[in-house]
N, C-alpha and C. Protein backbone atom coordinates (compact mmCIF):
# COMPACT_ATOMS: atom_id res chain seq x y z
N UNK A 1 32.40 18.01 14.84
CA UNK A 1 31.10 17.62 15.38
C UNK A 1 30.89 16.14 15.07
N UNK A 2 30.12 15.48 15.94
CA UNK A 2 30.18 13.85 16.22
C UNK A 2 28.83 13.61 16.62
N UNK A 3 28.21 12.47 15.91
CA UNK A 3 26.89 12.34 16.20
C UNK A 3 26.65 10.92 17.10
N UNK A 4 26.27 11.27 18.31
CA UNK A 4 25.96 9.69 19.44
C UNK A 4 24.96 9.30 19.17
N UNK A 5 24.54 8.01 19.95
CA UNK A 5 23.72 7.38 19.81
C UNK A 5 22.02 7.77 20.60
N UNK A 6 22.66 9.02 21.79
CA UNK A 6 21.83 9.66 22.10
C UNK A 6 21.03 9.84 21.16
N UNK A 7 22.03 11.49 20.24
CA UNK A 7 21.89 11.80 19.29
C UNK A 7 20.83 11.10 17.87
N UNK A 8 20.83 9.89 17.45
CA UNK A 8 20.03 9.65 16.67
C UNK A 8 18.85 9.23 17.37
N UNK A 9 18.80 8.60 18.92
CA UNK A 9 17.21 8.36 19.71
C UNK A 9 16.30 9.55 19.61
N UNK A 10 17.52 10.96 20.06
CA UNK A 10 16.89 12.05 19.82
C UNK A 10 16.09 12.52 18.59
N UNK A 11 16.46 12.28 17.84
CA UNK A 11 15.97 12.89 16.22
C UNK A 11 15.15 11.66 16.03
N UNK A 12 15.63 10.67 15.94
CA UNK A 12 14.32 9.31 15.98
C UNK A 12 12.96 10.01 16.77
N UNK A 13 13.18 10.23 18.44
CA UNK A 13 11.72 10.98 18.70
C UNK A 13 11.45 11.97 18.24
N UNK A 14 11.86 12.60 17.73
CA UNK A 14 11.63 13.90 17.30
C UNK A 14 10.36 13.49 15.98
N UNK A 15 11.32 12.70 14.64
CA UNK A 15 10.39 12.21 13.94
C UNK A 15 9.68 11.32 14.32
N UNK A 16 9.16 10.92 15.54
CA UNK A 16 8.91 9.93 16.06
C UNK A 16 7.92 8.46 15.55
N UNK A 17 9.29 8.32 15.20
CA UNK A 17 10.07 6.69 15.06
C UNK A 17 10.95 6.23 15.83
N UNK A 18 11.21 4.81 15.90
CA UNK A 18 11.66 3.94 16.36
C UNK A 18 12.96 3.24 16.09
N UNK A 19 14.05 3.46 16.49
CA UNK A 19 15.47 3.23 16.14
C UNK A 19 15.83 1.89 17.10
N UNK A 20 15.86 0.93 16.90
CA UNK A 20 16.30 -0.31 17.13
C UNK A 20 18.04 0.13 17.93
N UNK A 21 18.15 -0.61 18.60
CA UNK A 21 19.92 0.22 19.42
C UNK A 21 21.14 -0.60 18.10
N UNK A 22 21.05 -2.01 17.42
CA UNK A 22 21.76 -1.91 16.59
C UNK A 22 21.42 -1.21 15.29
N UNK A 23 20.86 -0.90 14.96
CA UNK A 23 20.03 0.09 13.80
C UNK A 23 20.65 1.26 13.81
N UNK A 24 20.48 1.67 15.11
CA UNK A 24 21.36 2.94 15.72
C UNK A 24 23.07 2.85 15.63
N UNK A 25 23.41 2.22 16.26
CA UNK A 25 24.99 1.83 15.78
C UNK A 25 25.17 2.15 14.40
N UNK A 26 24.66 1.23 13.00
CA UNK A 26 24.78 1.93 12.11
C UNK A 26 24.19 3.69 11.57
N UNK A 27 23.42 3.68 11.75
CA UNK A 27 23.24 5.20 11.75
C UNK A 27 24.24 5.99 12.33
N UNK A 28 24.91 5.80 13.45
CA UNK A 28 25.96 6.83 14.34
C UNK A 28 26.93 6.74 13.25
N UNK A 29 27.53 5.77 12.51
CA UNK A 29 28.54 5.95 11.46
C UNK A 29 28.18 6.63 10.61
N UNK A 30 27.59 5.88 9.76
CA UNK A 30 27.20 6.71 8.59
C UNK A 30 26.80 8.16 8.76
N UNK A 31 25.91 8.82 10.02
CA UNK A 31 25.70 9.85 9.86
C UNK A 31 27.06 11.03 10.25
N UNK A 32 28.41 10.16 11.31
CA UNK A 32 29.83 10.64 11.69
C UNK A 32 30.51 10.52 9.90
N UNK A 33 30.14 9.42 9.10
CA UNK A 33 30.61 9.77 7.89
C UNK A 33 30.78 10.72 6.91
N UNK A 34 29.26 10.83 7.09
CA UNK A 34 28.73 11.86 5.62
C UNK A 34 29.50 13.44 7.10
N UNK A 35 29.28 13.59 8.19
CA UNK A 35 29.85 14.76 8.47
C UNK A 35 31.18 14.85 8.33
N UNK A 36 31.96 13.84 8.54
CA UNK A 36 33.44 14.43 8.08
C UNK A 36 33.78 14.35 6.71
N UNK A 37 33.06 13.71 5.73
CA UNK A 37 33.30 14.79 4.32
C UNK A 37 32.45 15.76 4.18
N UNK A 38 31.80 16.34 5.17
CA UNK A 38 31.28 17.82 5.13
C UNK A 38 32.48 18.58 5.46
N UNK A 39 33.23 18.27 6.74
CA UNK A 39 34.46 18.89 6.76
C UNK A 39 35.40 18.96 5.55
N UNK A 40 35.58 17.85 5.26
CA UNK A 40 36.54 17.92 4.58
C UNK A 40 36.34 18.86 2.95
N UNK A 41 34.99 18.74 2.65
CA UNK A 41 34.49 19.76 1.94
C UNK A 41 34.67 21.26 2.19
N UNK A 42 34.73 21.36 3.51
CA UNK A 42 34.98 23.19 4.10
C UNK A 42 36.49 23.56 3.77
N UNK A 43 37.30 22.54 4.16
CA UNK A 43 38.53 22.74 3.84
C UNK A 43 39.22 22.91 2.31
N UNK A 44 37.99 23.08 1.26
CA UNK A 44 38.43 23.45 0.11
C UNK A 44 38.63 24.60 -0.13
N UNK A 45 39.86 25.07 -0.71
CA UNK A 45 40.28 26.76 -0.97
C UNK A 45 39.52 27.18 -2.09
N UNK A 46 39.51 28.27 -1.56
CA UNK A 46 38.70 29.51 -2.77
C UNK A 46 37.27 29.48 -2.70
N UNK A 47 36.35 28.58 -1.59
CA UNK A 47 35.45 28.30 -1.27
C UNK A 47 35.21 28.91 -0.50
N UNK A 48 33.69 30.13 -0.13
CA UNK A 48 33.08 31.00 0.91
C UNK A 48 32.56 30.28 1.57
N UNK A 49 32.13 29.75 2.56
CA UNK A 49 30.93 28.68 2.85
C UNK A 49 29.71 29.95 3.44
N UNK A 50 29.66 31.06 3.29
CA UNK A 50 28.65 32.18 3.44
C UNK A 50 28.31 32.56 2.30
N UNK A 51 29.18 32.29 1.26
CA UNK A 51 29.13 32.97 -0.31
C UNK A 51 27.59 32.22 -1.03
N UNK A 52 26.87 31.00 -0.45
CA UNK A 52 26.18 29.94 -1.21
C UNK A 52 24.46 31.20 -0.48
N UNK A 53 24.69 31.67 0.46
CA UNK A 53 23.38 32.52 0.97
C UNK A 53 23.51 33.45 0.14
N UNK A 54 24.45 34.57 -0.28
CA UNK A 54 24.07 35.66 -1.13
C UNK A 54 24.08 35.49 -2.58
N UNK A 55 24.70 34.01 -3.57
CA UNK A 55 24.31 34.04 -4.26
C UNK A 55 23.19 33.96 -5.17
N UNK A 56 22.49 34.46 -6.38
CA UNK A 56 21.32 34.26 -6.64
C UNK A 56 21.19 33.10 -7.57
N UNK A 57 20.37 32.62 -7.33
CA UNK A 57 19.73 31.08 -7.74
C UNK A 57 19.66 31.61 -9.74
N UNK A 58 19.29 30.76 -10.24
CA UNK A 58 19.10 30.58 -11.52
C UNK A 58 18.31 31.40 -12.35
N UNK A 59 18.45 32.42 -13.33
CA UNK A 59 17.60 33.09 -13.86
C UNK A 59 16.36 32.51 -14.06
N UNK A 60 15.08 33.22 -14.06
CA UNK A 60 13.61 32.04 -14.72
C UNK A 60 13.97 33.06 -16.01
N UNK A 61 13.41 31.80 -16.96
CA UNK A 61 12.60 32.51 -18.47
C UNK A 61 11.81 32.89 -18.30
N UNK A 62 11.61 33.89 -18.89
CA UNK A 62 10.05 34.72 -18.82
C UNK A 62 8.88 34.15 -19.87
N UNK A 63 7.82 34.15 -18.50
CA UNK A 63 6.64 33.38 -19.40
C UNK A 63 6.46 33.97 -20.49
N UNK A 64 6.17 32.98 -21.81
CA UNK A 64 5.88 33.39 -23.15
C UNK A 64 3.92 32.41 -23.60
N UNK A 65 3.58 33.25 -24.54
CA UNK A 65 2.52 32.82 -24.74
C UNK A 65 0.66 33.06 -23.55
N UNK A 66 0.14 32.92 -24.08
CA UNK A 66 -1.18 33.11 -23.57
C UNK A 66 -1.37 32.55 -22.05
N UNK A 67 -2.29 32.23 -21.50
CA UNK A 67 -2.28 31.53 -20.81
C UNK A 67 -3.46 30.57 -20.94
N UNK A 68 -3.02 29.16 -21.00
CA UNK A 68 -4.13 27.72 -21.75
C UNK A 68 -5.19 27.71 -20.42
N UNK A 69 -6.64 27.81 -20.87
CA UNK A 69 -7.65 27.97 -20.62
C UNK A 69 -7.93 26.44 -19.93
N UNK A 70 -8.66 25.98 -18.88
CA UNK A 70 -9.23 24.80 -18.36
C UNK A 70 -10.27 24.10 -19.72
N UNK A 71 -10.33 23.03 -19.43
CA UNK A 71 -11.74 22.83 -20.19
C UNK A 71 -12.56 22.92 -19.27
N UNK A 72 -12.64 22.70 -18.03
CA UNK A 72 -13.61 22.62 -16.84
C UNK A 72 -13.12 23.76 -16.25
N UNK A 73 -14.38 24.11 -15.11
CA UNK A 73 -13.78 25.34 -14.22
C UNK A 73 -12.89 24.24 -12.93
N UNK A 74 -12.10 24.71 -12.35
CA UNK A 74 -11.41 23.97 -10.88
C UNK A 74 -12.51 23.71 -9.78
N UNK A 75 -13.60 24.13 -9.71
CA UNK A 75 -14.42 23.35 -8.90
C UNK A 75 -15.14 22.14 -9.29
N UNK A 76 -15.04 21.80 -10.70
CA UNK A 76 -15.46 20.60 -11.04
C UNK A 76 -14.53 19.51 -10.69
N UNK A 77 -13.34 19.66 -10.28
CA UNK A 77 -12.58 18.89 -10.27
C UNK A 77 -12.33 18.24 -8.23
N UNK A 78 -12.99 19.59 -7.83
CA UNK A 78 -13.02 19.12 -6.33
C UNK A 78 -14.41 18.79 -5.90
N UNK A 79 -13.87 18.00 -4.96
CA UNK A 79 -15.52 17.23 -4.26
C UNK A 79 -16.00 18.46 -3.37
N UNK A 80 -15.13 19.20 -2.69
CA UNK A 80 -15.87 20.68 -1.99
C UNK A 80 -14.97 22.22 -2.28
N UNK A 81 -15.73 22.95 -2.76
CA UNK A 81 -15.42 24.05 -2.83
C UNK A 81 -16.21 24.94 -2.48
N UNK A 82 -14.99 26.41 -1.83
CA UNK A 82 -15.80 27.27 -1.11
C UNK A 82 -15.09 28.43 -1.34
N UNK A 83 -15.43 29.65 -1.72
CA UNK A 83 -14.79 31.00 -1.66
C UNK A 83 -13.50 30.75 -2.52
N UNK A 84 -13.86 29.61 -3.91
CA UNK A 84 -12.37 29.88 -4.63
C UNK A 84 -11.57 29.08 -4.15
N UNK A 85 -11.56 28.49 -3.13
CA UNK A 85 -10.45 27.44 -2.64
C UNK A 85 -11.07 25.70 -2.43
N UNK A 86 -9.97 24.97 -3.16
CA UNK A 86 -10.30 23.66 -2.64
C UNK A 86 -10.75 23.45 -1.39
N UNK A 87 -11.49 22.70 -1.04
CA UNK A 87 -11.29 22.29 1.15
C UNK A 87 -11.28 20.71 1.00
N UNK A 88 -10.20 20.67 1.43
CA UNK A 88 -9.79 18.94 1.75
C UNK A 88 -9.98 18.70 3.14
N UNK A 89 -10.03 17.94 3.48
CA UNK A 89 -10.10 17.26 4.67
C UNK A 89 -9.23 17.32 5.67
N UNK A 90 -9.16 17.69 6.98
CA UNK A 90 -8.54 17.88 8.26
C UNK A 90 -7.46 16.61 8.28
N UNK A 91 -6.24 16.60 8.50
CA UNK A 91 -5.26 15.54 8.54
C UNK A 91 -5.70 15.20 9.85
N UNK A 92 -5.51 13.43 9.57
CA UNK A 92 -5.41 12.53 11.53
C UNK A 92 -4.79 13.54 12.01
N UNK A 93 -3.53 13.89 11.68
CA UNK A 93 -2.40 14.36 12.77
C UNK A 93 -2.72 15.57 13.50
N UNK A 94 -3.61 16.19 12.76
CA UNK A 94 -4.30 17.56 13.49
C UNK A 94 -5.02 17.45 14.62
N UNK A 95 -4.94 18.49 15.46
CA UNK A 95 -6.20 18.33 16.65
C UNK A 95 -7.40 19.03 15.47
N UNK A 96 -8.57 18.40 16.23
CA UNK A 96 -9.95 18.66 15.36
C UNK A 96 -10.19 20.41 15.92
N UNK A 97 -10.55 20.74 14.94
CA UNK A 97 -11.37 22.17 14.82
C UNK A 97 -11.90 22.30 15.59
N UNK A 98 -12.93 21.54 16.64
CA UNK A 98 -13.85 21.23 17.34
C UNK A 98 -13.48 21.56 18.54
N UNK A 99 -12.65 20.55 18.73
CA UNK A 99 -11.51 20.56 19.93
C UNK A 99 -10.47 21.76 20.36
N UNK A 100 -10.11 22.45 19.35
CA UNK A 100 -9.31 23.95 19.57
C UNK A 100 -10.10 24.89 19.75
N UNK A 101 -11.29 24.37 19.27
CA UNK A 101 -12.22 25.96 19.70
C UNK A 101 -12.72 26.21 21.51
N UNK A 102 -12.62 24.73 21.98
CA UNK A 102 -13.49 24.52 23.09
C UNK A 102 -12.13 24.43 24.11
N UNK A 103 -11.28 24.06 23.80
CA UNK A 103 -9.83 24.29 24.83
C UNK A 103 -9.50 25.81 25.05
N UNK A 104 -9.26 26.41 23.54
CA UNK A 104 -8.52 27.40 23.47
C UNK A 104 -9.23 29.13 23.90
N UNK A 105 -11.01 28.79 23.66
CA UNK A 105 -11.22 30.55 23.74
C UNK A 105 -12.45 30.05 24.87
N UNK A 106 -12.34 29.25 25.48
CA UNK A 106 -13.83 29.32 26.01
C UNK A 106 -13.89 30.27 27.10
């Protein structure tokens, strides 16, 4: 597998950003780089490359001790709280609340 220059415009819009066409040139290497020592990584013996999904991750320690008390309750610490949960503020990137209600069920 080989990555073009398509290829990084594509994923550039995707995250959409802006890839300069020599910017891109380097990116098409480096990203054809790091994949052929991915290959060349597969080609190591005694290696599953399915074996890394069924193994299990790292034992946890089991919690020890009490559990340390706030000095404040967690709503002192937020500017709005409601029903137990922080409420932060709607991201730019979101369509407004406002706006999905009046598109979507009217």
């Amino acid at each position: 597998m080989s990555v073009s220059i398509a290829d990084v415009h594509r994923i550039a819009s995707l995250a959409r950003l802006t890839v300069a066409d020599d910017r891109a040139d380097a990116l098409v290497q480096q990203l054809n780089a790091i994949l052929s020592h991915m290959d060349v990584l597969q080609q190591v013996p005694g290696v599953d490359a399915d074996a890394a999904d069924t193994m299990a991750g790292m034992p946890l320690a089991a919690d020890r001790g009490p559990a340390v008390a706030l000095s404040q309750p967690p709503s002192h610490f937020a500017p709005a709280w409601r029903e137990g949960f922080f409420v932060v503020p709607r991201l730019a990137t979101h369509e407004d609340a406002s706006d999905a209600a009046t598109e979507g069920g009217a």
